[in-house]
PDB file of N, CA and C in Angstrom:
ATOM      1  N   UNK A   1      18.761 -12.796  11.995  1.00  0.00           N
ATOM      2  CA  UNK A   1      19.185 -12.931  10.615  1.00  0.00           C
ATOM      3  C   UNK A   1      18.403 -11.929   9.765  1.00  0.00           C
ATOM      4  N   UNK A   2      19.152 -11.612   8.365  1.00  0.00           N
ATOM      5  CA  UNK A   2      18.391 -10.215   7.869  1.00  0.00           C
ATOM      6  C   UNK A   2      17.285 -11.707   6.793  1.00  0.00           C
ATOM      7  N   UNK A   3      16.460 -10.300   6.291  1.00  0.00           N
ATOM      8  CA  UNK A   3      15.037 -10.718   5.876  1.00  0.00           C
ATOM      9  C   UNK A   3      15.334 -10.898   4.770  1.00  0.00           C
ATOM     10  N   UNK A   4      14.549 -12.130   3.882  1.00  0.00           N
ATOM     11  CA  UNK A   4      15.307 -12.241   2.664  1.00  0.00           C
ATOM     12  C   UNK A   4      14.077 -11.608   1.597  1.00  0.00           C
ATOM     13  N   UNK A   5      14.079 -11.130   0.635  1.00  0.00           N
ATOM     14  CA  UNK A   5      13.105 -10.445  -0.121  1.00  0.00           C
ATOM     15  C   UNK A   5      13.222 -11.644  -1.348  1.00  0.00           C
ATOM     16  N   UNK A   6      11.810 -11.817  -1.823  1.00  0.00           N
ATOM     17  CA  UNK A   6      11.579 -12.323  -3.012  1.00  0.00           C
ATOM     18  C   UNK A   6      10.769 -11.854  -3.764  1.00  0.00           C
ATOM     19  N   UNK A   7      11.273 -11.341  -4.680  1.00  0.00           N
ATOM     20  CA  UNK A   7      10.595 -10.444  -5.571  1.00  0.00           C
ATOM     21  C   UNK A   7       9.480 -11.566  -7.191  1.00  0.00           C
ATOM     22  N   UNK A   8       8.764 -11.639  -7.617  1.00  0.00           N
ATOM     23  CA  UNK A   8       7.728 -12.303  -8.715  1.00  0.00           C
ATOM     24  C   UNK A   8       9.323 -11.746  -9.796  1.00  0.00           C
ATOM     25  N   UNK A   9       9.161 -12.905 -11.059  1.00  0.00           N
ATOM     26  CA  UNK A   9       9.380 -12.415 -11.869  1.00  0.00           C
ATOM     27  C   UNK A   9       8.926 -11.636 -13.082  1.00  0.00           C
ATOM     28  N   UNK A  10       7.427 -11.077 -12.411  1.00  0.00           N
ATOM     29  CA  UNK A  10       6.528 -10.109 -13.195  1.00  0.00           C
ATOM     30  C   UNK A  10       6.960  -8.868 -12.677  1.00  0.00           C
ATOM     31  N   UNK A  11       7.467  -8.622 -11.230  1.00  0.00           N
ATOM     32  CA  UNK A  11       8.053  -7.650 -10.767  1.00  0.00           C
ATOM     33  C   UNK A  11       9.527  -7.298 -11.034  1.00  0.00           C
ATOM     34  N   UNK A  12      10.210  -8.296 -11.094  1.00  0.00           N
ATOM     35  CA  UNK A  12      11.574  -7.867 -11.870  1.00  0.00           C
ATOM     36  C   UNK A  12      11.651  -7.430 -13.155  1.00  0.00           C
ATOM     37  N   UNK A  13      10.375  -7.864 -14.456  1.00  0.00           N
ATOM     38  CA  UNK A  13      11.010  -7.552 -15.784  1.00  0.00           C
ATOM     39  C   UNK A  13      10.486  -6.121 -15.497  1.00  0.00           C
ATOM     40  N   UNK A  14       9.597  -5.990 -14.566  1.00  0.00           N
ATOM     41  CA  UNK A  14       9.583  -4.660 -14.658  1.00  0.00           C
ATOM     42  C   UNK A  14      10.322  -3.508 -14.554  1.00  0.00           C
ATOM     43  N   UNK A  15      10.732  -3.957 -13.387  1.00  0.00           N
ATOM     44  CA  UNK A  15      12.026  -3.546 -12.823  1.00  0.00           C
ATOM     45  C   UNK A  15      13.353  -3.434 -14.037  1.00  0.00           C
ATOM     46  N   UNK A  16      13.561  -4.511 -14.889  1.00  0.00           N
ATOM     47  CA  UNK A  16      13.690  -3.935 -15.928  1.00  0.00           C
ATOM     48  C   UNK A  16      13.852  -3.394 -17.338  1.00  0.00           C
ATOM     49  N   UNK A  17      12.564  -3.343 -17.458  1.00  0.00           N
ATOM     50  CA  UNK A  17      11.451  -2.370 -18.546  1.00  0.00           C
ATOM     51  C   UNK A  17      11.877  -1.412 -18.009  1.00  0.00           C
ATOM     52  N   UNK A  18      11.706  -0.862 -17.159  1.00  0.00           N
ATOM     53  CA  UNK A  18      12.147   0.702 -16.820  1.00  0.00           C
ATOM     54  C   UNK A  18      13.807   1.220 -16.832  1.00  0.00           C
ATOM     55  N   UNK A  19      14.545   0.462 -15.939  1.00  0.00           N
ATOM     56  CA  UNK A  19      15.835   0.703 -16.384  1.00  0.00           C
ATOM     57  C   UNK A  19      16.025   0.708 -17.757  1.00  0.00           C
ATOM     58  N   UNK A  20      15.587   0.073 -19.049  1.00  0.00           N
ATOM     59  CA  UNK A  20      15.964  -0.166 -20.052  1.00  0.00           C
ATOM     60  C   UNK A  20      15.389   1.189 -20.502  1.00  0.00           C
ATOM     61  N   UNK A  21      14.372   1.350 -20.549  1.00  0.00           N
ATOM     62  CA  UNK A  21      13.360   2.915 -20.354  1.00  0.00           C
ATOM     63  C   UNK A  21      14.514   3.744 -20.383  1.00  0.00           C
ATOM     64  N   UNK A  22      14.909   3.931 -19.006  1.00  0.00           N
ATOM     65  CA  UNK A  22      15.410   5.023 -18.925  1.00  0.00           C
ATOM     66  C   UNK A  22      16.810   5.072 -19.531  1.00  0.00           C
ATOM     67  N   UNK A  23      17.859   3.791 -20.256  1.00  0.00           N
ATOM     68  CA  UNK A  23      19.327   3.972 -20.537  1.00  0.00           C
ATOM     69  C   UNK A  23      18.796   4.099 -21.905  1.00  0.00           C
ATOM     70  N   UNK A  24      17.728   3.591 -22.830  1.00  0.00           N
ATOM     71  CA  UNK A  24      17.598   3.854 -24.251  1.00  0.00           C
ATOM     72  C   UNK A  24      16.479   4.629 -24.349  1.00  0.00           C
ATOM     73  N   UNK A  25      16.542   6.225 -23.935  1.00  0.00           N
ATOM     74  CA  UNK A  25      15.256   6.696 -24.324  1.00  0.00           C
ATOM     75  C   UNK A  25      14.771   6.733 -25.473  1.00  0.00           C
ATOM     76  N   UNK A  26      15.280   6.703 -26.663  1.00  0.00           N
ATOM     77  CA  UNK A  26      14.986   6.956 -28.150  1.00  0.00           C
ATOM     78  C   UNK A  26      14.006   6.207 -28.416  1.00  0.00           C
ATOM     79  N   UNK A  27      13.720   4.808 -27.674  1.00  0.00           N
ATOM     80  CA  UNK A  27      12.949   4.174 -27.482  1.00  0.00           C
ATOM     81  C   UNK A  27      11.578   4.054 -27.104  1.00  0.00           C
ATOM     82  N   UNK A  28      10.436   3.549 -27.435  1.00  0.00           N
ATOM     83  CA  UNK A  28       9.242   4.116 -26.620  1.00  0.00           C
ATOM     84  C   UNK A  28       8.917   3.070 -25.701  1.00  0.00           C
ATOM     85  N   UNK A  29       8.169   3.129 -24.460  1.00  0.00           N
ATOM     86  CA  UNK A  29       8.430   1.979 -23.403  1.00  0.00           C
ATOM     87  C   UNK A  29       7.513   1.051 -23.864  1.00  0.00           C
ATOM     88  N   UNK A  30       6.564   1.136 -24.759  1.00  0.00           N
ATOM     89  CA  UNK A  30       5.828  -0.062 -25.260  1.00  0.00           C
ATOM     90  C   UNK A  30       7.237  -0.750 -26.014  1.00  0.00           C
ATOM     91  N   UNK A  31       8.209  -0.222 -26.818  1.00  0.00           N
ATOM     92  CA  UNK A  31       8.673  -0.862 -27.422  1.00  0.00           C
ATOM     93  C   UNK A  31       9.673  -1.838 -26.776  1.00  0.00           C
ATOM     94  N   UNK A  32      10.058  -1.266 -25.681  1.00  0.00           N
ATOM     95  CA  UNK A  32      11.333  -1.808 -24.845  1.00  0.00           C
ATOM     96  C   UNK A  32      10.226  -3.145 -24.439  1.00  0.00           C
ATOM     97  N   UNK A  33       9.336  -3.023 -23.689  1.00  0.00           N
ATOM     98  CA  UNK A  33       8.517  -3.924 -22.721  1.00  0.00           C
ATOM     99  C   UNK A  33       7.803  -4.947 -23.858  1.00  0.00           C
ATOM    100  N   UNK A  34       7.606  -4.982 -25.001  1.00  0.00           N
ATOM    101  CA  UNK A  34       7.643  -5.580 -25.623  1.00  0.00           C
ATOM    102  C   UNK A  34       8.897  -6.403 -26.258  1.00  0.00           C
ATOM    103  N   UNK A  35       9.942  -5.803 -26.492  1.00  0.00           N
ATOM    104  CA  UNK A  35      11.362  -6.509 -26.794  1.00  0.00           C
ATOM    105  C   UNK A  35      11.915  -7.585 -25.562  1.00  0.00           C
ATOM    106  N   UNK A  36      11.711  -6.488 -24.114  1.00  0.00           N
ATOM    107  CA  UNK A  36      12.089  -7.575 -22.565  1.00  0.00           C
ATOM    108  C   UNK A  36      10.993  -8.794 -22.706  1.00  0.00           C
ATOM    109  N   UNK A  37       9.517  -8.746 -23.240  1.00  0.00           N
ATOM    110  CA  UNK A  37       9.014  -9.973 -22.711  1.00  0.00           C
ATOM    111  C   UNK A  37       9.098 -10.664 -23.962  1.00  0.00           C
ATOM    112  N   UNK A  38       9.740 -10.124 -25.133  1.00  0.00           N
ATOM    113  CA  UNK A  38       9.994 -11.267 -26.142  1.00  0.00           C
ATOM    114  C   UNK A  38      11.090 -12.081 -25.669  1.00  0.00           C
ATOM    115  N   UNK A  39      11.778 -11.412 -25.027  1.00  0.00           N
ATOM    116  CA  UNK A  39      13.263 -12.405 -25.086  1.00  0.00           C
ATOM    117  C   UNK A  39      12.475 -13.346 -23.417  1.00  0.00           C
ATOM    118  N   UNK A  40      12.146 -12.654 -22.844  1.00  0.00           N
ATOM    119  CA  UNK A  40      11.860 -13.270 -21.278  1.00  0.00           C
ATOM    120  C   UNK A  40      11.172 -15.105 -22.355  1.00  0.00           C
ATOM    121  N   UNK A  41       9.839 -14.336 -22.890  1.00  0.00           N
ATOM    122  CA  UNK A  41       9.850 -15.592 -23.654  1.00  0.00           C
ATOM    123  C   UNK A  41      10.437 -17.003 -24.029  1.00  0.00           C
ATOM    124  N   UNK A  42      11.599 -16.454 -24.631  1.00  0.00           N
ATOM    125  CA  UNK A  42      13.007 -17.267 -25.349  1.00  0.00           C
ATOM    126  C   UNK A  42      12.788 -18.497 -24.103  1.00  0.00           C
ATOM    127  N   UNK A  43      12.699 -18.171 -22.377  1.00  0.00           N
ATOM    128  CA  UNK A  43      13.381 -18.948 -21.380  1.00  0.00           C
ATOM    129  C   UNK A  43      12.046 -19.492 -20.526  1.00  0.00           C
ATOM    130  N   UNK A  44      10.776 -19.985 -21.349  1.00  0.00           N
ATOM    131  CA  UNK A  44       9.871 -20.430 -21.287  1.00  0.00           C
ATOM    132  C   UNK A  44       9.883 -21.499 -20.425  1.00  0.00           C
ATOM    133  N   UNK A  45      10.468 -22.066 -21.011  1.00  0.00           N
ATOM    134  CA  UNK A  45      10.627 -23.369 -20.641  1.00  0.00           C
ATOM    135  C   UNK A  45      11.629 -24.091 -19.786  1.00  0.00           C
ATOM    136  N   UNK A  46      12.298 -23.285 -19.353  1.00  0.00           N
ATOM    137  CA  UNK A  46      13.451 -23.325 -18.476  1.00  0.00           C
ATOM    138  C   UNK A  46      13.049 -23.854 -16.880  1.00  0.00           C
ATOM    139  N   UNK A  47      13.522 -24.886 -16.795  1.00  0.00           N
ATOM    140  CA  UNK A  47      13.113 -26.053 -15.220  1.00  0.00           C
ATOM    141  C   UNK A  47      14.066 -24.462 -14.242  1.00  0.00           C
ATOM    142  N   UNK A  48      15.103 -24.059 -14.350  1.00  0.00           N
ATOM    143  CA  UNK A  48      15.564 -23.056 -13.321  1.00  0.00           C
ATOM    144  C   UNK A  48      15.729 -21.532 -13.570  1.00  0.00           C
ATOM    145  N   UNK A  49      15.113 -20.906 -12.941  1.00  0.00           N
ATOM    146  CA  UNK A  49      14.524 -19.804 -13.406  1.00  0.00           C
ATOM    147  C   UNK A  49      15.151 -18.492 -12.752  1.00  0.00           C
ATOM    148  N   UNK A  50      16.621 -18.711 -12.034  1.00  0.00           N
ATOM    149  CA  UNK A  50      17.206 -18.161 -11.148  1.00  0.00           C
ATOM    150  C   UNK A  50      17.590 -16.663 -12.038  1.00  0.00           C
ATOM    151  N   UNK A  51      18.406 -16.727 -12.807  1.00  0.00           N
ATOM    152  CA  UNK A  51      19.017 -15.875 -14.210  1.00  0.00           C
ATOM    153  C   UNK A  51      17.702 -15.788 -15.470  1.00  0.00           C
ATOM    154  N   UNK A  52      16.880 -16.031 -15.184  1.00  0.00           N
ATOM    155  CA  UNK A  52      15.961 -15.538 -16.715  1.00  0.00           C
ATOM    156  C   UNK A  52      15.729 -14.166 -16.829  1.00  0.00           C
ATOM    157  N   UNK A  53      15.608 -13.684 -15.888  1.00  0.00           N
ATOM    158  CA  UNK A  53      15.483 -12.346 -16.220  1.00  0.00           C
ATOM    159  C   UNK A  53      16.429 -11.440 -16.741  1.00  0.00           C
ATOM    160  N   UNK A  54      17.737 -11.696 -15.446  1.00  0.00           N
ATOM    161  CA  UNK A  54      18.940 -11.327 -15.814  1.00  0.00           C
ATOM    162  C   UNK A  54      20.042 -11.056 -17.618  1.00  0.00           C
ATOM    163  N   UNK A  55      19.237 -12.957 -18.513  1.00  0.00           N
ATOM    164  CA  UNK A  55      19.214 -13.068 -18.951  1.00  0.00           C
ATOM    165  C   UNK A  55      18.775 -12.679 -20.230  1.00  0.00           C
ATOM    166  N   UNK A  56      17.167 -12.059 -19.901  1.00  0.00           N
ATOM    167  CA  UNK A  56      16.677 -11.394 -20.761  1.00  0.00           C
ATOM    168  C   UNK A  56      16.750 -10.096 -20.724  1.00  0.00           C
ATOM    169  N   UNK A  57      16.892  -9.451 -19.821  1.00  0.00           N
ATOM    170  CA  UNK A  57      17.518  -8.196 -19.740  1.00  0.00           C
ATOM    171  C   UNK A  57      18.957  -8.094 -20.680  1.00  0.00           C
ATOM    172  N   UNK A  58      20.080  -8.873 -20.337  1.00  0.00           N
ATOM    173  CA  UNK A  58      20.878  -8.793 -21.365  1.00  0.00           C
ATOM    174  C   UNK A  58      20.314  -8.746 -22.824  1.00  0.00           C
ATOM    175  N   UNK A  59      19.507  -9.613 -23.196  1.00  0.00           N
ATOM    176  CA  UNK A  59      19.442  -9.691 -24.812  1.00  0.00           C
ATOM    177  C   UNK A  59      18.546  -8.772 -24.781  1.00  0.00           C
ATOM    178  N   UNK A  60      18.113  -8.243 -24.078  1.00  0.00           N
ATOM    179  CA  UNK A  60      17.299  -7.366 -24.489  1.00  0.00           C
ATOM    180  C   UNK A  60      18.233  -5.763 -25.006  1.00  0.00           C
ATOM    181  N   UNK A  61      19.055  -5.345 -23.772  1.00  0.00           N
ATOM    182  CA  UNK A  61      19.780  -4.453 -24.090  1.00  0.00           C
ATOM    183  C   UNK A  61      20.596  -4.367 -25.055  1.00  0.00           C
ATOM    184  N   UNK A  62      20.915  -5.719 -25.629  1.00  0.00           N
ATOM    185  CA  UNK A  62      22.146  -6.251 -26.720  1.00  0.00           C
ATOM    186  C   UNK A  62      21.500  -5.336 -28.163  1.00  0.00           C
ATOM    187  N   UNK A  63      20.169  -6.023 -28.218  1.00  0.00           N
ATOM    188  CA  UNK A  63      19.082  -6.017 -29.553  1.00  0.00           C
ATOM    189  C   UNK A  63      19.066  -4.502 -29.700  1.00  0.00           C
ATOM    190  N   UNK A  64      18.647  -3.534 -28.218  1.00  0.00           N
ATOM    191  CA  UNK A  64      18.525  -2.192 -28.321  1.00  0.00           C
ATOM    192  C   UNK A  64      20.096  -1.531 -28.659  1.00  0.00           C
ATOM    193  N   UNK A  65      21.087  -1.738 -28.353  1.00  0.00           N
ATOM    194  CA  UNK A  65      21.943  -1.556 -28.569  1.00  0.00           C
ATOM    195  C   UNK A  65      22.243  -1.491 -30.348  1.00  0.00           C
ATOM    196  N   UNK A  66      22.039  -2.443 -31.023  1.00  0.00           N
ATOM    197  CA  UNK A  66      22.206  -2.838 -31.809  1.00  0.00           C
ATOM    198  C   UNK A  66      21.293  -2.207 -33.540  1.00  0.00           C
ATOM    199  N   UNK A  67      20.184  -1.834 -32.739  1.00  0.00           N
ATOM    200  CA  UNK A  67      19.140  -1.437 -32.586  1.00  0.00           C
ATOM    201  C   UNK A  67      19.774   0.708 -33.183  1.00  0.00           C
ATOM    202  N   UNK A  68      20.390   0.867 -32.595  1.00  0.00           N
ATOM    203  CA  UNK A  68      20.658   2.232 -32.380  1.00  0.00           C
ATOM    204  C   UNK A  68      22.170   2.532 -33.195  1.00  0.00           C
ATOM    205  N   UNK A  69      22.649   1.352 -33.855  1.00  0.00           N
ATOM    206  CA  UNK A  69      23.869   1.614 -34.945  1.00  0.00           C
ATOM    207  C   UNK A  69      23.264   1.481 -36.042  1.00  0.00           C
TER     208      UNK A  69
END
């Protein structure tokens, strides 16, 4: 059977902080990595933790998006 990888979710926002890095450069990466762990924040408290990142990655890109009109 193949190997299953589990990645920290300190290693995923990183993962992406940088993608976000690199699709909004106008941006500075303190600012992005500060915006990803505000929203990561938001899901503090969350008993299932499967989509938080996923999650905050969206609002994160939403805000930068939004951010740039």
């Amino acid at each position: 059977m193949g190997e299953m990888v589990q990645m920290s979710e300190e290693g995923l926002l990183t993962d992406v902080e940088r993608r976000l890095v690199d699709e909004f450069p106008r941006f500075s990466a303190d600012e992005v990595g500060n915006l990803v762990r505000q929203e990561h924040a938001r899901f503090r408290g969350s008993r299932i933790r499967d989509f938080v990142t996923l999650l905050a990655e969206k609002r994160a890109r939403d805000q930068l998006k939004r951010r740039l009109n």
